[in-house]
C-alpha atoms as a PDB file:
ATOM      1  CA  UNK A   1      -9.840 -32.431  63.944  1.00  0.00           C
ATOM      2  CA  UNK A   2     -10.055 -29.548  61.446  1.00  0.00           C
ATOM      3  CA  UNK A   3     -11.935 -26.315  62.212  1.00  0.00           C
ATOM      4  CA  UNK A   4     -13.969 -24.790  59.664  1.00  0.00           C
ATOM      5  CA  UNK A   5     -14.393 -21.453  59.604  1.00  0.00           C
ATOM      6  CA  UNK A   6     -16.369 -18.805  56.976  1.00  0.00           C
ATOM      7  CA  UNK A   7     -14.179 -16.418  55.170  1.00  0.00           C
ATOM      8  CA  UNK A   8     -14.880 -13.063  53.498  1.00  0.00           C
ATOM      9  CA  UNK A   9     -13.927 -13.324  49.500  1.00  0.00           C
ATOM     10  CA  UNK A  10     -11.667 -10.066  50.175  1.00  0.00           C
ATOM     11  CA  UNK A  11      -9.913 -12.365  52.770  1.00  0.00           C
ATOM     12  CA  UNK A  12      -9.214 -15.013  50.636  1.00  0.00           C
ATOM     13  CA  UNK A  13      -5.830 -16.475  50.147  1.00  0.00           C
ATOM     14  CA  UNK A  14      -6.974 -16.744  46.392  1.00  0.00           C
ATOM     15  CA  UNK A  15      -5.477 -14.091  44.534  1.00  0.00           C
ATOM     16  CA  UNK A  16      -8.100 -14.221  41.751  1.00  0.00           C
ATOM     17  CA  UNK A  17     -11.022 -14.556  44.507  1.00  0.00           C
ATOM     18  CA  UNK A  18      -9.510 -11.893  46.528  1.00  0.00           C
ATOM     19  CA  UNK A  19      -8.668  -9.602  43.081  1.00  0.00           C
ATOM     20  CA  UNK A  20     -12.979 -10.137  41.927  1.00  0.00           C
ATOM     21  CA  UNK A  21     -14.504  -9.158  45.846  1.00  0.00           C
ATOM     22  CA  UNK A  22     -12.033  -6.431  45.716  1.00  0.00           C
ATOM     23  CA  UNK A  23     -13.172  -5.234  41.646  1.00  0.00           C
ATOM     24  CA  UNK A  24     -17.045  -5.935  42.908  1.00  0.00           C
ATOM     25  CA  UNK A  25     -16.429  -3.711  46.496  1.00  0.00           C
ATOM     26  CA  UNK A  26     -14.520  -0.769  44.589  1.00  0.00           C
ATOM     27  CA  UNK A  27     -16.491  -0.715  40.982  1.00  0.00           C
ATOM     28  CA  UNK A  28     -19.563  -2.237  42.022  1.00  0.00           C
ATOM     29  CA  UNK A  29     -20.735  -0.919  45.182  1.00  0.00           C
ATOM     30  CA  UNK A  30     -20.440  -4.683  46.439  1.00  0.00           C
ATOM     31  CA  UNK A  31     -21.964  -7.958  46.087  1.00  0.00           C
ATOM     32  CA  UNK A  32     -25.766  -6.642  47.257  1.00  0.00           C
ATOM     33  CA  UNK A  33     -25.400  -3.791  44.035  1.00  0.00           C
ATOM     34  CA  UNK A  34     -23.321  -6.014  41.357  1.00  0.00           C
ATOM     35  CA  UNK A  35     -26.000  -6.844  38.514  1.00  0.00           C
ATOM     36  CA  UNK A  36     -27.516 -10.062  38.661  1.00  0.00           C
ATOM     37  CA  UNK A  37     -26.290 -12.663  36.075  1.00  0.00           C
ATOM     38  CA  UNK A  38     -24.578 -10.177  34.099  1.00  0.00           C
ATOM     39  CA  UNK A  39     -21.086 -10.801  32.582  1.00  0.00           C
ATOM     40  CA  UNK A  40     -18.526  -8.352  34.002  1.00  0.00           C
ATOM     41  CA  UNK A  41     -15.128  -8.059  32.734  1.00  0.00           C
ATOM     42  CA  UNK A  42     -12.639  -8.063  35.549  1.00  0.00           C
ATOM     43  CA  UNK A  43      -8.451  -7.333  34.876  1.00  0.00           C
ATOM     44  CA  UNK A  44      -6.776 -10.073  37.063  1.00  0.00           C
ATOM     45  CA  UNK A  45      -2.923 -10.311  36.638  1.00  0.00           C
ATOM     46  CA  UNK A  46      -2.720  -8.731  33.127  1.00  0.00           C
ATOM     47  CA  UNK A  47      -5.070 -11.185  32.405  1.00  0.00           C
ATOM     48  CA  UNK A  48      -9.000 -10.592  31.196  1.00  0.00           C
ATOM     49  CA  UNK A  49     -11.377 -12.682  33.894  1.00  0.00           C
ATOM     50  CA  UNK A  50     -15.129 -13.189  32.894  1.00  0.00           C
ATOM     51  CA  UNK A  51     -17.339 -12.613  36.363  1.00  0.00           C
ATOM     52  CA  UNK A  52     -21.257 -13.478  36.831  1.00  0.00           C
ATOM     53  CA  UNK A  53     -22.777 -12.902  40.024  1.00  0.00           C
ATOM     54  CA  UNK A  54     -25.522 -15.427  40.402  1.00  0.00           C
ATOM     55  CA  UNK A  55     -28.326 -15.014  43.577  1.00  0.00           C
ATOM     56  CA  UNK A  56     -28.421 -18.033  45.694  1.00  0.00           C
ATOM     57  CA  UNK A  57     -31.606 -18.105  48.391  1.00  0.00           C
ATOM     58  CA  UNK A  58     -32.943 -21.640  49.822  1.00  0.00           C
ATOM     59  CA  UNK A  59     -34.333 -21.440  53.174  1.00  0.00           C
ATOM     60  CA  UNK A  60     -32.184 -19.125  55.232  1.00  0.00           C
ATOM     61  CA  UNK A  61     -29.157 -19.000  53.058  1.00  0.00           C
ATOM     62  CA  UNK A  62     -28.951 -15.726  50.724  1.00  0.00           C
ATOM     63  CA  UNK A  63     -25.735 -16.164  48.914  1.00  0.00           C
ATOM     64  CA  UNK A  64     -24.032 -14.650  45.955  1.00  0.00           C
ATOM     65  CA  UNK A  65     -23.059 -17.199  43.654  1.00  0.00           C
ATOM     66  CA  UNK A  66     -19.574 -16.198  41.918  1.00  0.00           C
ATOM     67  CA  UNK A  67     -18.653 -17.259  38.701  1.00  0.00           C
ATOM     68  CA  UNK A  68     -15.304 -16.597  37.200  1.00  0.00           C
ATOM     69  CA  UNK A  69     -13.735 -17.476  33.792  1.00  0.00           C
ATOM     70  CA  UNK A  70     -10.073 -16.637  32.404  1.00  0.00           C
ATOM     71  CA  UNK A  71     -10.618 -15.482  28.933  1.00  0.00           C
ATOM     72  CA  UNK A  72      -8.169 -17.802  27.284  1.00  0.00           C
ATOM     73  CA  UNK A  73     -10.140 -20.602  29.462  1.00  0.00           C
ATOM     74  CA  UNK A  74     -13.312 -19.875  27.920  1.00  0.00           C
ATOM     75  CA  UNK A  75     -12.067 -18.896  24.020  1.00  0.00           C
ATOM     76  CA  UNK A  76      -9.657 -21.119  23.668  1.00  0.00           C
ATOM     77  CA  UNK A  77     -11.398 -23.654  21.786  1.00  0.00           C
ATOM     78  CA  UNK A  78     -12.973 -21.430  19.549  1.00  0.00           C
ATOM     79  CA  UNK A  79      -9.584 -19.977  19.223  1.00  0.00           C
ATOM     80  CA  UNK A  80      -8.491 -23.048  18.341  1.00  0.00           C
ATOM     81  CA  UNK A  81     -11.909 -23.676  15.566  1.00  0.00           C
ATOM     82  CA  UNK A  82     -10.838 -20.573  14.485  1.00  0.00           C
ATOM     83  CA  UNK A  83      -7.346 -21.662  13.445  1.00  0.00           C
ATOM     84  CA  UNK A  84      -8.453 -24.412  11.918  1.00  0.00           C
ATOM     85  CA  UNK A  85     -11.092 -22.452  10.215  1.00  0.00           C
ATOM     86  CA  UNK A  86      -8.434 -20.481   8.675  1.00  0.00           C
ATOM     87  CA  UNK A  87      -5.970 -23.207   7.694  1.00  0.00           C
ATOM     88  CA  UNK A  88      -8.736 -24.765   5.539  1.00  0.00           C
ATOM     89  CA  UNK A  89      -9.997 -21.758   3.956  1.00  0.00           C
ATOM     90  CA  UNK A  90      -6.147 -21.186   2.843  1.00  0.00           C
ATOM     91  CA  UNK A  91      -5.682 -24.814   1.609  1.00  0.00           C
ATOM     92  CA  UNK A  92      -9.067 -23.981  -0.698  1.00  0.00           C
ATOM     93  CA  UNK A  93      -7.782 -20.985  -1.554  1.00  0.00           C
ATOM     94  CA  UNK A  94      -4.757 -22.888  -3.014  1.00  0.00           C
ATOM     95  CA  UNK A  95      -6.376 -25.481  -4.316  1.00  0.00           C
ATOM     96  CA  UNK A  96      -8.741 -23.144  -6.387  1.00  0.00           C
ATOM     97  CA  UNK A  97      -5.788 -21.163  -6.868  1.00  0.00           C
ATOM     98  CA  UNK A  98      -4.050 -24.095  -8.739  1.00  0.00           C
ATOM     99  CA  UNK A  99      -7.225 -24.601 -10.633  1.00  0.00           C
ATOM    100  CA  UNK A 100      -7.534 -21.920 -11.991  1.00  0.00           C
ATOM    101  CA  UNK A 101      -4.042 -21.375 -13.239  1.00  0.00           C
ATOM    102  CA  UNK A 102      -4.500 -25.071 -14.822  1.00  0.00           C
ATOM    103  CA  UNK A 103      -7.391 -24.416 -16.833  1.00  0.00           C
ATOM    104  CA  UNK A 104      -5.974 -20.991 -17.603  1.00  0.00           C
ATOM    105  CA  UNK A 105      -3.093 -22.303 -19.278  1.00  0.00           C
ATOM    106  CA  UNK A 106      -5.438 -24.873 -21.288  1.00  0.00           C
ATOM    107  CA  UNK A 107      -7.883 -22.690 -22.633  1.00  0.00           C
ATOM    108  CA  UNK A 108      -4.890 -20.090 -23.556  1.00  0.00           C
ATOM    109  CA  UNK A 109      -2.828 -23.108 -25.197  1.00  0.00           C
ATOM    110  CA  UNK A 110      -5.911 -24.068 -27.118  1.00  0.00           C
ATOM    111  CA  UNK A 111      -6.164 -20.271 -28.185  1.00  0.00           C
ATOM    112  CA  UNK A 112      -2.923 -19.826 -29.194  1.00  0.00           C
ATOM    113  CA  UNK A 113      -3.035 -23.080 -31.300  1.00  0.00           C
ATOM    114  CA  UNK A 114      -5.890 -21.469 -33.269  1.00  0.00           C
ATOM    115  CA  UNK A 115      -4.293 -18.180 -33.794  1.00  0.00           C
ATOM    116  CA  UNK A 116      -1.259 -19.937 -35.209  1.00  0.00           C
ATOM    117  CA  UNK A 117      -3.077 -21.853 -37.354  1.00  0.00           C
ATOM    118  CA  UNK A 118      -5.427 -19.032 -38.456  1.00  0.00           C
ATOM    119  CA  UNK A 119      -2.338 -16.687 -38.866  1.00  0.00           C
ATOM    120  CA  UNK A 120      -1.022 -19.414 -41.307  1.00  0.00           C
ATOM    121  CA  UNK A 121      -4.017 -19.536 -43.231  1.00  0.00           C
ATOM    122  CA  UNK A 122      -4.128 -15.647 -43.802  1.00  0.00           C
ATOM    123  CA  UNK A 123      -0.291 -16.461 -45.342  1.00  0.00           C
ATOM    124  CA  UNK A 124      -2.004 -18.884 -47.731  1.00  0.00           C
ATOM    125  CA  UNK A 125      -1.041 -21.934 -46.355  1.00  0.00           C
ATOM    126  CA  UNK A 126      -4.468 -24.139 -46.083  1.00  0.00           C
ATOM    127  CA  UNK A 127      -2.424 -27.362 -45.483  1.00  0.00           C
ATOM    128  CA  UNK A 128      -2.352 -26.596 -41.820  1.00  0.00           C
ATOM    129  CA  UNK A 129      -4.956 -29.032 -39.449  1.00  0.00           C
ATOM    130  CA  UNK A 130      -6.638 -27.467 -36.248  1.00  0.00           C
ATOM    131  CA  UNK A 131      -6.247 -29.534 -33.344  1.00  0.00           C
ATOM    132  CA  UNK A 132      -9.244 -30.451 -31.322  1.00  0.00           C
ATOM    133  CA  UNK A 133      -9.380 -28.912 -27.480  1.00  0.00           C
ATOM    134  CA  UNK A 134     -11.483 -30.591 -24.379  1.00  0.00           C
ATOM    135  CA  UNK A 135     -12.938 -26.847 -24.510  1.00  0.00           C
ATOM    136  CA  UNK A 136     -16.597 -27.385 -25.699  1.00  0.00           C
ATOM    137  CA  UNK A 137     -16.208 -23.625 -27.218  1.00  0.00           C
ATOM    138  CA  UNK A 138     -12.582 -23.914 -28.776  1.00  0.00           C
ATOM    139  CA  UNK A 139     -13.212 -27.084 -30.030  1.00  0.00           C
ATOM    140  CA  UNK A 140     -16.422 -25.746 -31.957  1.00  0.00           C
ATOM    141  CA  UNK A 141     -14.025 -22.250 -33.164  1.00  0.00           C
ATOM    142  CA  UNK A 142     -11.864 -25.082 -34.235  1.00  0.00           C
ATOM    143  CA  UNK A 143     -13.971 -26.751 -36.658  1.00  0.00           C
ATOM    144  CA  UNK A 144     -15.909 -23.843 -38.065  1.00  0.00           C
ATOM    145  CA  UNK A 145     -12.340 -22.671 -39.390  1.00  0.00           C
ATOM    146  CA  UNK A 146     -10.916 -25.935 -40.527  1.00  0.00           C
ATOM    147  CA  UNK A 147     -14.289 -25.941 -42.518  1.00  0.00           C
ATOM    148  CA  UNK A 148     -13.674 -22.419 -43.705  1.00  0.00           C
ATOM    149  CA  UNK A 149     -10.548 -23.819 -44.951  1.00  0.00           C
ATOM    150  CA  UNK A 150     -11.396 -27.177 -46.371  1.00  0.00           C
ATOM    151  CA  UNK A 151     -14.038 -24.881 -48.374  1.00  0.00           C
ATOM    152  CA  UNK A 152     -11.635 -22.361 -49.222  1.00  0.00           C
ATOM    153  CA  UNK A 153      -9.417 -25.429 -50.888  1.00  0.00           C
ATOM    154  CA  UNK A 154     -12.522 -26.879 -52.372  1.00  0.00           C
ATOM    155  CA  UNK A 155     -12.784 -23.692 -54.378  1.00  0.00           C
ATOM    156  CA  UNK A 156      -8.802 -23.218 -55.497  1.00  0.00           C
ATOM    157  CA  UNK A 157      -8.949 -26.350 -57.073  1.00  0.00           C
END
């Protein structure tokens, strides 16, 4: 039959147990003086460890109720959000990215189409057509200058 017996945290064979009673008795003046329910920051094994010290009292018990958290334990799923976060916000970035280059490359097509049309018109040649654009605005420079022209034709003849 197995013996029980009570052990002092400093005595534990736990290494991150016996690391936190040993941070609490040298930094904190000891369980009975660490701040109650207060997150303490505790170096164990290169390693940042999240501590509360939680008061315990029913009937004739008054315990110290020890919390303690490895950082990566309790971040890493927010790390993880975090990454994932990121990886969408550059995939959108692309995206509008790509977006805007496409309608770039319209709008300065469309322009380019009118200069060399109203370039040939300044030469005297009215013969030339001006090609309609999806651009609501191009489209309407468009057709105010093939009407300048068509009235500029009306007139030579």
């Amino acid at each position: 039959l197995a013996t029980w017996r009570q052990t002092l945290a400093l005595e534990s064979d736990n290494p991150i147990i016996a690391t936190a009673s040993e941070y609490l008795e040298s930094n904190m003046g000891g369980l009975d003086a660490a701040p109650v329910s207060t997150k303490i920051t505790v170096p164990i094994d290169d390693e940042t460890h999240y501590l509360w010290v939680t008061p315990y009292e029913n009937n004739n018990l008054d315990w110290s109720v020890i919390t303690i958290i490895p950082e990566s334990d309790l971040f890493a799923e927010i790390q993880v959000h975090n990454r994932n976060t990121f990886a969408l916000i550059a995939l959108a970035s692309v995206v509008v990215l790509l977006i805007g280059a496409i309608l770039t490359i319209r709008v300065s097509n469309a322009i380019s189409r009118l200069s060399d049309v109203s370039s040939k018109y300044a030469q005297g040649d009215w013969s030339q057509e001006v090609a309609t654009s999806r651009v609501r605005e191009i489209s309407q420079l468009g057709q105010s200058l093939s009407s300048m022209a068509q009235k500029i034709r009306e007139w030579g003849t």
